[in-house]
Protein backbone atom coordinates (compact mmCIF):
# COMPACT_ATOMS: atom_id res chain seq x y z
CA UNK A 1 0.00 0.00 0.00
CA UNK A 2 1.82 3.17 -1.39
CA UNK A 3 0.62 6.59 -0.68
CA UNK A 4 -0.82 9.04 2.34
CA UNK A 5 -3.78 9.23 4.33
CA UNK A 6 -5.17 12.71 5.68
CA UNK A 7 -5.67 11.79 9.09
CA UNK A 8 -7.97 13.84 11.55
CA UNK A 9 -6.02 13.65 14.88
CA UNK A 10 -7.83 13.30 17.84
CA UNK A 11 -6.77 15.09 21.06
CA UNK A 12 -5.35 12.86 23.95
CA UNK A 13 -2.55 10.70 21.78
CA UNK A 14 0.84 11.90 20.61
CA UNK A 15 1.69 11.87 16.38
CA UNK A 16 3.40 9.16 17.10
CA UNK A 17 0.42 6.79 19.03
CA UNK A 18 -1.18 8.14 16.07
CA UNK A 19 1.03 6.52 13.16
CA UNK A 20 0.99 2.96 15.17
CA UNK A 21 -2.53 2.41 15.72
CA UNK A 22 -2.72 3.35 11.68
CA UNK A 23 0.06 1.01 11.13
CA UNK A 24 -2.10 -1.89 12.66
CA UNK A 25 -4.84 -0.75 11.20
CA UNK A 26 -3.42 -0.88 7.40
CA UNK A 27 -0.66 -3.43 8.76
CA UNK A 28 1.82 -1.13 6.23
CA UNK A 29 5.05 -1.16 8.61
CA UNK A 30 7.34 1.57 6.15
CA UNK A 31 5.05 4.48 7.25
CA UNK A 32 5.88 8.00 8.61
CA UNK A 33 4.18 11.13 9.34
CA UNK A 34 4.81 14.31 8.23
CA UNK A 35 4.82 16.87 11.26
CA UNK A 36 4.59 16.35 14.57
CA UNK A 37 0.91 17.43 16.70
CA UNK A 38 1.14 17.92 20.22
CA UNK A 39 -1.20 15.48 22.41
CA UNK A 40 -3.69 18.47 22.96
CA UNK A 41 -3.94 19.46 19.09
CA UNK A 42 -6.36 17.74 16.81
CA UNK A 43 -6.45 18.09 13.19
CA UNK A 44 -4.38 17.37 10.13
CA UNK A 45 -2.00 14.78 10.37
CA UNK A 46 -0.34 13.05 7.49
CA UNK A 47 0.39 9.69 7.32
CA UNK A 48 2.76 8.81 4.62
CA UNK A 49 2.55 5.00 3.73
CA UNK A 50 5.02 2.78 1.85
CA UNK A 51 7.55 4.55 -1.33
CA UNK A 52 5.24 7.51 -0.01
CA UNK A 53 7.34 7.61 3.10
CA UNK A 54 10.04 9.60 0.35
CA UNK A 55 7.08 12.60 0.45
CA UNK A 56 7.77 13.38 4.21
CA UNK A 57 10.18 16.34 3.26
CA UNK A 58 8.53 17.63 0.44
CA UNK A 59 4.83 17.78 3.47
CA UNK A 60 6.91 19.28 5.94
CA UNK A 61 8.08 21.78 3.03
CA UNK A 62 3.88 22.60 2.59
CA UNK A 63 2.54 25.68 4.38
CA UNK A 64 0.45 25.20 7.75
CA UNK A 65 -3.05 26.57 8.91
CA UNK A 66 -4.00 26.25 12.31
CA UNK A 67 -6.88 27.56 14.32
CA UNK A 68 -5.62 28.57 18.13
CA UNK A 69 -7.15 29.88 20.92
CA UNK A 70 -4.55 31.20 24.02
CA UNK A 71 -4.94 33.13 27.26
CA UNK A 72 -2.81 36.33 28.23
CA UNK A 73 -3.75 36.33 31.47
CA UNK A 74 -1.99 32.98 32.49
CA UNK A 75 1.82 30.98 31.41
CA UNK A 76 2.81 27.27 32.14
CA UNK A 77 6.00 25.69 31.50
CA UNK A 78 5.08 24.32 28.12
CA UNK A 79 3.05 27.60 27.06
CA UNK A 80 0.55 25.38 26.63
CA UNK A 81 -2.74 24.18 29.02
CA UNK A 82 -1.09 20.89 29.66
CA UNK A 83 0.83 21.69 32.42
CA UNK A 84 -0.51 23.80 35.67
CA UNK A 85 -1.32 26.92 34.81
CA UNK A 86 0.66 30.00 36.33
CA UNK A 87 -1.28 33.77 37.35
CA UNK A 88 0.46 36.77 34.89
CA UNK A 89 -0.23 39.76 37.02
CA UNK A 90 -1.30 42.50 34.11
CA UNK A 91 -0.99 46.04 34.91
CA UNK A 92 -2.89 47.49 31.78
CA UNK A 93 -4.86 45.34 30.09
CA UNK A 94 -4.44 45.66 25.95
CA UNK A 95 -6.89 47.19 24.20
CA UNK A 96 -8.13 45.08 20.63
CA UNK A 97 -5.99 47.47 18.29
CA UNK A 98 -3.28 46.83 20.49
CA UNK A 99 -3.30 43.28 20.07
CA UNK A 100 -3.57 43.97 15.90
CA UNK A 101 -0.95 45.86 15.97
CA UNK A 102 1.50 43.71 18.25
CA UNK A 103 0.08 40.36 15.35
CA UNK A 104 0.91 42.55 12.67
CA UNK A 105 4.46 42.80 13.88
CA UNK A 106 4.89 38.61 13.74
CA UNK A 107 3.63 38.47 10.32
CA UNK A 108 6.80 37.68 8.22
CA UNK A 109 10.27 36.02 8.72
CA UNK A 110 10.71 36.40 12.14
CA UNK A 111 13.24 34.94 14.48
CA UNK A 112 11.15 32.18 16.97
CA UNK A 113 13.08 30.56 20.07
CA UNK A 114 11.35 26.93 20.28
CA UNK A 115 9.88 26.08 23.61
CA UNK A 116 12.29 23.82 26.12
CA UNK A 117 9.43 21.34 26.13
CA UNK A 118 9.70 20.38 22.67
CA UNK A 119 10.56 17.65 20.51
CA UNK A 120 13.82 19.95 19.21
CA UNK A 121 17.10 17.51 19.53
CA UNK A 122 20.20 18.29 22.14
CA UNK A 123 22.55 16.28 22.03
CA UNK A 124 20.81 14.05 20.12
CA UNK A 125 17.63 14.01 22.74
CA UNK A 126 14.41 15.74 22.50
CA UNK A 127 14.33 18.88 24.61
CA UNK A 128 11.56 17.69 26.92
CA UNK A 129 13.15 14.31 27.69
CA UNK A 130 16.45 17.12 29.27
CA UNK A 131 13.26 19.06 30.85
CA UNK A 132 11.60 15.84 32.23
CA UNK A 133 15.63 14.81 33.71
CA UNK A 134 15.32 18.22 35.20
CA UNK A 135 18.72 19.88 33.22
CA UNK A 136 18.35 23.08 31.62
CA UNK A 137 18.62 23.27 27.98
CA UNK A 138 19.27 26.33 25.68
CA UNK A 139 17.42 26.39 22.49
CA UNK A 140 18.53 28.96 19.34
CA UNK A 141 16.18 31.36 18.16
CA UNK A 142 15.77 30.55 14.33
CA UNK A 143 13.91 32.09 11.46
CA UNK A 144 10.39 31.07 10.72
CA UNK A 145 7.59 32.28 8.59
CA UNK A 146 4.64 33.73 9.54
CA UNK A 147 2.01 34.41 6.50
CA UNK A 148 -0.51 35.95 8.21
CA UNK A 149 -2.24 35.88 11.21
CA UNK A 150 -5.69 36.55 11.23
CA UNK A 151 -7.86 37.40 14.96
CA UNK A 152 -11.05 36.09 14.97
CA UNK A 153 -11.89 37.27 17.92
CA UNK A 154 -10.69 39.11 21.57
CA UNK A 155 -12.28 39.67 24.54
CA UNK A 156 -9.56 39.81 27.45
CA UNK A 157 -8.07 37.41 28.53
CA UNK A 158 -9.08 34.86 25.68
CA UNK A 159 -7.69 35.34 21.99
CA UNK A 160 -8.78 32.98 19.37
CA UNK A 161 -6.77 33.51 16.07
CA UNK A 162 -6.20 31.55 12.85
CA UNK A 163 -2.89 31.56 11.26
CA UNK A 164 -0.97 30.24 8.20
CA UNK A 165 2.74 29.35 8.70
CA UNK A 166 5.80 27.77 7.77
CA UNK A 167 7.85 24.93 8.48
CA UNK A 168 9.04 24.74 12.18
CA UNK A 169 6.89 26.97 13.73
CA UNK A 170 5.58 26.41 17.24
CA UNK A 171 2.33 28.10 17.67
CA UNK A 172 3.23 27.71 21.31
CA UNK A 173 5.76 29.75 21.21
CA UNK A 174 4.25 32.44 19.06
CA UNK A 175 1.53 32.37 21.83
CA UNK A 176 4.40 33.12 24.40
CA UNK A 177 6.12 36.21 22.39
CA UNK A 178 2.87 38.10 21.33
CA UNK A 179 2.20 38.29 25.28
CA UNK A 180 5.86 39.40 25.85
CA UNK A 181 5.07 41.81 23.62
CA UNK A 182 1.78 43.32 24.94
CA UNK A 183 3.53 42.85 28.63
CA UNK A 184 0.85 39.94 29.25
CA UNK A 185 0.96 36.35 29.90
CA UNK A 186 0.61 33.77 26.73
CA UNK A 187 -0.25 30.30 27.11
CA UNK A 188 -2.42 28.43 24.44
CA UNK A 189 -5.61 26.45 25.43
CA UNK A 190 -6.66 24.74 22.10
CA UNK A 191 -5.08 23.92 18.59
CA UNK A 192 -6.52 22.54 15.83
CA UNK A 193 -4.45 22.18 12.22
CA UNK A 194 -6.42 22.94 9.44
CA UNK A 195 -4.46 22.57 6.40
CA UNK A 196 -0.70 21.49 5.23
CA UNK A 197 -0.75 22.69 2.13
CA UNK A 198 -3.48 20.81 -0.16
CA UNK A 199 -4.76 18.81 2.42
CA UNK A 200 -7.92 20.28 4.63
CA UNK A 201 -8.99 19.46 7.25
CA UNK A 202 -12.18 19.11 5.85
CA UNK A 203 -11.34 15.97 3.61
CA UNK A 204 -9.98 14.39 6.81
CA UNK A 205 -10.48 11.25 7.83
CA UNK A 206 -11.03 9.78 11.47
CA UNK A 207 -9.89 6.23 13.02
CA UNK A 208 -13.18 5.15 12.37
CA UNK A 209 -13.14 5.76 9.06
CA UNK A 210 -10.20 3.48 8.95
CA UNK A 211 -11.48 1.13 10.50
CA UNK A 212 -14.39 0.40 8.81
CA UNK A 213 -15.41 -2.72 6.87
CA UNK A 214 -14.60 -0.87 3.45
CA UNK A 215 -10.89 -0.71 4.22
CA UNK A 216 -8.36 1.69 4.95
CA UNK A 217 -7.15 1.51 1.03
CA UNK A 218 -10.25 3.37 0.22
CA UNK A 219 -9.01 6.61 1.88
CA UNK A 220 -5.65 6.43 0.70
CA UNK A 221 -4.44 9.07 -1.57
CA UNK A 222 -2.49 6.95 -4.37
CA UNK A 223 1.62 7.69 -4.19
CA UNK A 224 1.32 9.54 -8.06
CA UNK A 225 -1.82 11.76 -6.79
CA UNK A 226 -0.02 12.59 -3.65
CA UNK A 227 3.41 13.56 -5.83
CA UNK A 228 0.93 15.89 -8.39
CA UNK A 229 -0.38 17.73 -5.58
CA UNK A 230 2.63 18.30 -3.99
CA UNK A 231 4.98 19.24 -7.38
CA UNK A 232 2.19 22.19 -8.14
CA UNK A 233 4.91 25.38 -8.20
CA UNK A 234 5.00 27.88 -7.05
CA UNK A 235 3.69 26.43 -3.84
CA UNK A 236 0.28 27.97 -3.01
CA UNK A 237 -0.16 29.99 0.42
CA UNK A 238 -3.24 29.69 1.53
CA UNK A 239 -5.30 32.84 1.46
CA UNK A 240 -5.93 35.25 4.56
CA UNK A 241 -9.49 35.25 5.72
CA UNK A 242 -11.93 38.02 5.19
CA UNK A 243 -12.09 40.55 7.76
């Protein structure tokens, strides 16, 4: 079985819980996915089965949209809701154009320092399993693209936002600088990917689906249609909402 599956990730399991129970499912053992979910995120995951396994660069290549929401009254360790949650006293409370503006000034290549509770290698470890050991590790900022980010709407202390992005991007850690920068707290309470590049969200499929009596084979995307998709140049960014 050559080709990928558009996967709808459930919350609650890691990418990589994800890819096994598909691999059982299918029983195709040469299979990868092509960027990583964090347990709490749901959406758009990848699964790249067979000779499509040699697509995993060219998906992680794609543009990402993802719809967020985040608190900026609150931080945790991770920036994100899965660890306890820690009180940001806020002296002035930002205004809706000041939250526009400070988005507006993300949009673009910016430099982005990936959280310490990541899947980012040191020494050839993930970052979390050094957090987890309890060593401190050091991270380098590096230079990600932004396309736009788009509010949908703000009403202190909850932001809920949609944003298209590019490869290595923690929305996490966006979360984290855009309170930094309105002198707030940033932590992120719900992700959900809608799109890497051609693939929606909306043309996702769940475990059920898999597991069906039909077969998995009849939500595969066939290794040629996957390639045509993916050679379409110059690659498409997806377009910014209306206002």
């Amino acid at each position: 079985m050559d080709g990928i599956i558009n996967l709808n990730k459930p919350t609650g399991i890691t990418s990589a819980k994800a890819l096994y129970r598909a691999r059982k499912i299918t029983r195709v053992r040469k299979s990868g996915h092509a960027g990583t979910l964090d347990p709490g995120a749901d959406g758009v995951l990848i699964l790249c089965l067979g000779k499509a396994t040699k697509l995993v660069e060219m998906l992680m290549d794609q543009p990402k949209v993802y719809r967020a929401t985040a608190r900026l009254d609150v931080t945790s360790e991770s920036y994100d809701s899965d660890r306890p949650l820690i009180d940001v006293p806020v002296e002035a409370v930002p205004d809706a154009e000041a939250v526009r503006d400070a988005c507006r000034r993300f949009e673009g290549a910016i430099e982005q320092v990936p959280p310490a509770i990541s899947a980012i290698k040191v020494g050839g470890r993930p970052a979390y399993k050094h957090n987890r050991a309890g060593r401190t590790v050091e991270l380098k900022a590096r230079t990600v693209q932004i396309y736009w980010l788009h509010i949908r709407r703000y009403e202190w202390p909850t932001i809920d936002f949609e944003m298209a992005c590019g490869r290595g991007t923690y929305v996490r850690a966006l979360i984290r600088d855009l309170g930094a920068a309105l002198n707030t707290g940033g932590c992120l309470t719900s992700l959900t990917r809608n799109a890497i590049g051609p693939f929606r969200l909306e043309d996702a499929h769940s475990f059920a689906d898999l597991e069906n009596a039909d077969g998995p084979e009849n939500y595969l995307i066939p290794l040629q249609r996957a390639r045509d998709l993916l050679n379409i140049r110059p690659v498409a960014i997806p377009p910014r909402p209306a206002p």
